[in-house]
Protein backbone atom coordinates (compact mmCIF):
# COMPACT_ATOMS: atom_id res chain seq x y z
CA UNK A 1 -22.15 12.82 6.92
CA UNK A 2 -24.92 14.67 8.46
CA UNK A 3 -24.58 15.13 12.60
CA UNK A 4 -27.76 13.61 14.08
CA UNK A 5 -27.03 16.40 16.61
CA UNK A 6 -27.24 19.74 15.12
CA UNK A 7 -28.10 18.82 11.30
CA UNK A 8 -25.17 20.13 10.23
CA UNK A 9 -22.87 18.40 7.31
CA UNK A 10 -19.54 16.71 9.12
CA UNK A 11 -16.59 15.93 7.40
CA UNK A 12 -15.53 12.30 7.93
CA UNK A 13 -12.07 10.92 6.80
CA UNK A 14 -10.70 7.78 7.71
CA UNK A 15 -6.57 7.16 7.58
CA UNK A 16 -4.29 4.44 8.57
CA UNK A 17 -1.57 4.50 11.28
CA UNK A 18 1.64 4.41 8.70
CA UNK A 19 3.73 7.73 9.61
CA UNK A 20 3.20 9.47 6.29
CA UNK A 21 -0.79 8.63 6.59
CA UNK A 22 -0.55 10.36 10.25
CA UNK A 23 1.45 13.55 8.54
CA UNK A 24 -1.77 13.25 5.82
CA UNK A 25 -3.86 13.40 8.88
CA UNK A 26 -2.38 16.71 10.43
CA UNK A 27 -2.83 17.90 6.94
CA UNK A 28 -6.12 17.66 6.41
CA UNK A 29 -6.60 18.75 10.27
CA UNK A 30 -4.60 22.00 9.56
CA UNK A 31 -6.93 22.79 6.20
CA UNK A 32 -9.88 22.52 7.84
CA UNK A 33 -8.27 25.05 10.29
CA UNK A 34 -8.71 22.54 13.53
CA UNK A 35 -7.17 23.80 16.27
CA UNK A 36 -7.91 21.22 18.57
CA UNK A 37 -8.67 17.40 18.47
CA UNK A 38 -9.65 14.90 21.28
CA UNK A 39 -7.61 11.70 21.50
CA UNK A 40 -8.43 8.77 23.41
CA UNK A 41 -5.26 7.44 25.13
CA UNK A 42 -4.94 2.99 24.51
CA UNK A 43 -2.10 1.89 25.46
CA UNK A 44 0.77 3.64 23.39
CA UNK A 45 -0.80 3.61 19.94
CA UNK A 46 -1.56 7.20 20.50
CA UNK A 47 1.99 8.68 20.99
CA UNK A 48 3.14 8.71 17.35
CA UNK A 49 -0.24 10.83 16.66
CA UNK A 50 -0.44 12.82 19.62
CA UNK A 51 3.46 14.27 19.01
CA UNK A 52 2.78 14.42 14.87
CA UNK A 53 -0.09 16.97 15.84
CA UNK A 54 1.44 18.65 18.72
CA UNK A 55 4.27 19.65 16.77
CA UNK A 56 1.93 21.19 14.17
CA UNK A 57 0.63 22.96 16.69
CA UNK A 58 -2.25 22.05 16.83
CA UNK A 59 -4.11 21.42 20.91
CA UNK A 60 -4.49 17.41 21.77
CA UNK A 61 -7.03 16.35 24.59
CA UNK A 62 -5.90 13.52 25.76
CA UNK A 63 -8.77 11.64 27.41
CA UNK A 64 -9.37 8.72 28.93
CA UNK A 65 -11.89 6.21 26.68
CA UNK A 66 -13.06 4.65 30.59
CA UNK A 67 -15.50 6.48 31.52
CA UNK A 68 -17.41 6.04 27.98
CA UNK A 69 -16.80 2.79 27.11
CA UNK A 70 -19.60 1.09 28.48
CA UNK A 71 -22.06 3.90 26.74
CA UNK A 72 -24.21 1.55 24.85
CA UNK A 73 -25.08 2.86 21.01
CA UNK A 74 -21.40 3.21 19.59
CA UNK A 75 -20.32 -0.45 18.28
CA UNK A 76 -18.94 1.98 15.14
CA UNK A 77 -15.14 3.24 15.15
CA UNK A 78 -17.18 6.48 13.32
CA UNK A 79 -19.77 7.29 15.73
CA UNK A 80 -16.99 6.44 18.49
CA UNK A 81 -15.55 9.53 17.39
CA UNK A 82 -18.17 11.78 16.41
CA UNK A 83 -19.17 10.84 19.67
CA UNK A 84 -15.83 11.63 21.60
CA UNK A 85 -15.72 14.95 19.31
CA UNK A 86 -18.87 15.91 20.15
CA UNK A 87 -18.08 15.99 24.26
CA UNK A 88 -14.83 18.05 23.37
CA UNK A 89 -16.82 20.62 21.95
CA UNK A 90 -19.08 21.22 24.85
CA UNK A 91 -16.44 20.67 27.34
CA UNK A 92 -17.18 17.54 28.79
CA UNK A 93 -13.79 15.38 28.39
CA UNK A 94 -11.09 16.68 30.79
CA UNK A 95 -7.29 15.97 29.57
CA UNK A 96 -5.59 13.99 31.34
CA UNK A 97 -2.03 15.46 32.48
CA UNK A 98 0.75 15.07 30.02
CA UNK A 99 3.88 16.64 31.25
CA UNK A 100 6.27 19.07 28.66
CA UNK A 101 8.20 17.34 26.12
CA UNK A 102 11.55 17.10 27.82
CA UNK A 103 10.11 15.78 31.16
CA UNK A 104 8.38 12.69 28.55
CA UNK A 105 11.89 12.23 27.12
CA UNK A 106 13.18 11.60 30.78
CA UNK A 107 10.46 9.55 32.13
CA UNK A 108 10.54 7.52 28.80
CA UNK A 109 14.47 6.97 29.51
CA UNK A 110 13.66 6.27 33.19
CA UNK A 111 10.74 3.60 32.27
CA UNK A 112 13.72 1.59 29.83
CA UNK A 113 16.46 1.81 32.71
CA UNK A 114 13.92 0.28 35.23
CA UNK A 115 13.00 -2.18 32.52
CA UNK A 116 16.44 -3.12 32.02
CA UNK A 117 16.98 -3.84 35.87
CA UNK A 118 14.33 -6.04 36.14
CA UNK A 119 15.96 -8.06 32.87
CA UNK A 120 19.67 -7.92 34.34
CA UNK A 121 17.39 -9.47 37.87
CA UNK A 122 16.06 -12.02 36.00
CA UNK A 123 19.71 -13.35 34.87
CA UNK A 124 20.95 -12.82 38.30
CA UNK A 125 18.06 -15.38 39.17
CA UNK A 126 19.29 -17.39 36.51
CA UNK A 127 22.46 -17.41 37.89
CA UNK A 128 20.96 -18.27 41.30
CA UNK A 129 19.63 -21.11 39.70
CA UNK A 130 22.29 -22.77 38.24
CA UNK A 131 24.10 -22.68 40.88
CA UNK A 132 21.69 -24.44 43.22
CA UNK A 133 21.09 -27.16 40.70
CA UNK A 134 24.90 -27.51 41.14
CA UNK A 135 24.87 -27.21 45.06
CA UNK A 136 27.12 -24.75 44.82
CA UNK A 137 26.13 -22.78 48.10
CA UNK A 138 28.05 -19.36 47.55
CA UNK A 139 24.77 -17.69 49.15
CA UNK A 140 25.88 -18.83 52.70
CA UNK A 141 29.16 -16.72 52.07
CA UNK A 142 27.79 -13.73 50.27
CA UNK A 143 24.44 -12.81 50.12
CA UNK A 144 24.61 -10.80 46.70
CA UNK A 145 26.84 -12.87 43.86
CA UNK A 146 26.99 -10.30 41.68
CA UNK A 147 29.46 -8.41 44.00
CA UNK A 148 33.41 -8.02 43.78
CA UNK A 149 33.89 -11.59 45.39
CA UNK A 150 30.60 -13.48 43.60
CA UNK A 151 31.23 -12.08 39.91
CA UNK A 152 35.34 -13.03 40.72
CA UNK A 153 34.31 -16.42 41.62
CA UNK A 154 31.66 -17.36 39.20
CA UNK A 155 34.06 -16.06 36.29
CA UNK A 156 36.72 -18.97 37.67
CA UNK A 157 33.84 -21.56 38.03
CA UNK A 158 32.94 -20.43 33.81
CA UNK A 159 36.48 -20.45 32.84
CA UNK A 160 36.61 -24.55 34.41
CA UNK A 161 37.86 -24.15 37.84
CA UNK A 162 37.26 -26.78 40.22
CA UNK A 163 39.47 -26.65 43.31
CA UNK A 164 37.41 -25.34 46.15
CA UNK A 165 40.41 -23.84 47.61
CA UNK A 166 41.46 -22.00 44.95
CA UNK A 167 38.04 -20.09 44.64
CA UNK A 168 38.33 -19.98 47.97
CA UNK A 169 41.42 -17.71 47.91
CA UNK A 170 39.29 -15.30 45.26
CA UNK A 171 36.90 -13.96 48.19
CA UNK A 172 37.26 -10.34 49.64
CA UNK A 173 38.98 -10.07 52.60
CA UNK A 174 35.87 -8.32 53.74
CA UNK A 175 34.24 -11.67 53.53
CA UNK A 176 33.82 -12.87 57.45
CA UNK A 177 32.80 -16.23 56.53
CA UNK A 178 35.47 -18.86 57.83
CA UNK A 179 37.81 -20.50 54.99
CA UNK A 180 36.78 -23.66 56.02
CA UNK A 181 33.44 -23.05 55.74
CA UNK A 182 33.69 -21.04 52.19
CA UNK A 183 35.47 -23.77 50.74
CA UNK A 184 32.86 -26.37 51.66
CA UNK A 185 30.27 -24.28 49.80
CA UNK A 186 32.24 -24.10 46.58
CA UNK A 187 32.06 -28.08 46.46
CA UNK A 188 29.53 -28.67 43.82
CA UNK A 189 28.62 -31.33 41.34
CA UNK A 190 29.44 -29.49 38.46
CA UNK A 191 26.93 -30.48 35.45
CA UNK A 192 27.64 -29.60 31.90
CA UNK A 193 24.16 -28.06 31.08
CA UNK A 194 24.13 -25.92 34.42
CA UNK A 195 27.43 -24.44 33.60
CA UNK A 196 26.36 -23.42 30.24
CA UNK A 197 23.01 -22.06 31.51
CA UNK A 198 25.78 -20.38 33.93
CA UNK A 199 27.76 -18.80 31.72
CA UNK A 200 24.89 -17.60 29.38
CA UNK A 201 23.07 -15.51 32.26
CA UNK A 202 26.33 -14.00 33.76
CA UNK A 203 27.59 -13.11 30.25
CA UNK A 204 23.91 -11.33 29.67
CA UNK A 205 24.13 -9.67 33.54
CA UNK A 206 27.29 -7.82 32.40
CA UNK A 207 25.35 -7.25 28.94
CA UNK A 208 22.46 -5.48 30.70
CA UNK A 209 25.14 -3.68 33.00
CA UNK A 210 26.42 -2.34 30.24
CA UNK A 211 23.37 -1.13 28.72
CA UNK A 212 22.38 0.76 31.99
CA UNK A 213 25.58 2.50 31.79
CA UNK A 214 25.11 3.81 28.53
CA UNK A 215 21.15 4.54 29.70
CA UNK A 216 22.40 6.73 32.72
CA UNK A 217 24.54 8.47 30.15
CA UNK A 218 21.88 9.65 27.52
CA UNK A 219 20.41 10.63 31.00
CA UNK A 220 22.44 12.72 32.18
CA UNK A 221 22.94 14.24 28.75
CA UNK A 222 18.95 15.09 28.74
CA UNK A 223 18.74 16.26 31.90
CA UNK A 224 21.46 19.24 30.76
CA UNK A 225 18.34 20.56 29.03
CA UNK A 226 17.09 21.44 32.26
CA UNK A 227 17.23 24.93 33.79
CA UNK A 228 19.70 25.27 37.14
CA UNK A 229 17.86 27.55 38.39
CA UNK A 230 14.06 27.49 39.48
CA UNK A 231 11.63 30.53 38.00
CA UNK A 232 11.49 33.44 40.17
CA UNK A 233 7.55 32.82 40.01
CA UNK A 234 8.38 28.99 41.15
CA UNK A 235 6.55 28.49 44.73
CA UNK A 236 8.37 28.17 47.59
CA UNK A 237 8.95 24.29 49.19
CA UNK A 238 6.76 24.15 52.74
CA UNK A 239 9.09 23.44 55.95
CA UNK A 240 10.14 20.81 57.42
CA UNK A 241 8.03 19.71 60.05
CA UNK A 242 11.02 17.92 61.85
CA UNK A 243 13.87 20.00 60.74
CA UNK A 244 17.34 18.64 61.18
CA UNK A 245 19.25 19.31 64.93
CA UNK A 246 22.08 21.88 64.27
């Protein structure tokens, strides 16, 4: 294909987005002796091929397709990137930041732990739920259920006890609320259906606890990978514009 640009003959090659097509790709890249490429970055389908050719060595641009998408004339995947490669070559597309590879790993890890909070939430809500629907008021004696007293409780109320008193006597001793007036809200009308949604959501709470354990662990084991020490080039931290009394 001829560049409309400069007249000069282009090489065009299409390839799908299976892995082995993508190693194919870098291939190609690496006979034509490319040393840099220009990526637009949509959503995360660009990962897989920005770490394939980064690995080869080979310089990624990461741009973002914004500020051209509106340009009118490219309604053609093709002259969408003869376009984008075009800009790259005269400088024009500025990379956006893309930290080094073990910082990604640790914001990738960081971005599933916070995603697994919000899921372990949602039960908790669940939970909140089903216990409403039962009028089972434990929220006027502890605001958080899913602490020593709540979880202790709700696993009685799953495993089919009834007697208020009894779940009374499973509260913290930290617990200021009166016995009296714990007991009254562990009255409920207990409801087959709202005890099994019960169940289900505190059984998938300890689920997701579990899985953010085993998160923090991978890391802490990818943070060893970082230095102790700062470089000796590192600047210095500003400071403190309100420093601590002695």
């Amino acid at each position: 294909m001829r560049s409309r640009r400069t007249g000069i003959l282009a090489p065009v090659r299409s390839f799908e987005t299976f892995t082995q097509d993508l190693h194919r790709l870098k291939e190609w890249l690496q006979q034509c002796r490319i040393t840099t490429v220009a990526m637009e970055s949509t959503g995360v389908y660009w990962i897989a091929r920005f770490q394939i050719l980064e690995e080869a060595g080979i310089e990624v641009c990461l741009v973002n397709a914004q500020p051209v998408k509106h340009v009118p004339g490219r309604k053609r995947d093709v002259i969408d990137c003869q376009w984008l490669q075009y800009l790259h070559s005269v400088g024009l597309r500025r990379a956006s930041f893309r930290p080094e590879d073990r910082v990604c790993v640790i914001r990738s890890l960081l971005r599933h732990r916070d995603r697994l909070v919000q899921m372990a939430a949602a039960h908790v809500q669940h939970m909140q739920q089903a216990l409403t629907q039962m009028n089972l008021q434990i929220h006027h004696v502890r605001s958080d259920i899913t602490g020593q007293s709540g979880l202790t409780i709700l696993d009685a109320i799953v495993a089919a006890e009834r007697n208020p008193a009894v779940l009374a006597q499973l509260r913290h001793a930290r617990v200021q609320a009166s016995e009296e007036v714990v007991v009254k809200s562990l009255v409920g009308d207990y409801r087959r259906e709202h005890l099994f949604r019960l169940g289900q959501s505190l059984e998938a709470y300890r689920y997701y606890q579990t899985l953010i354990t085993t998160c923090d662990q991978e890391i802490e084991e990818q943070l060893q990978n970082f230095d102790r020490q700062l470089p000796s080039d590192a600047p210095q931290l500003p400071p403190e514009r309100y420093p601590h009394p002695p």
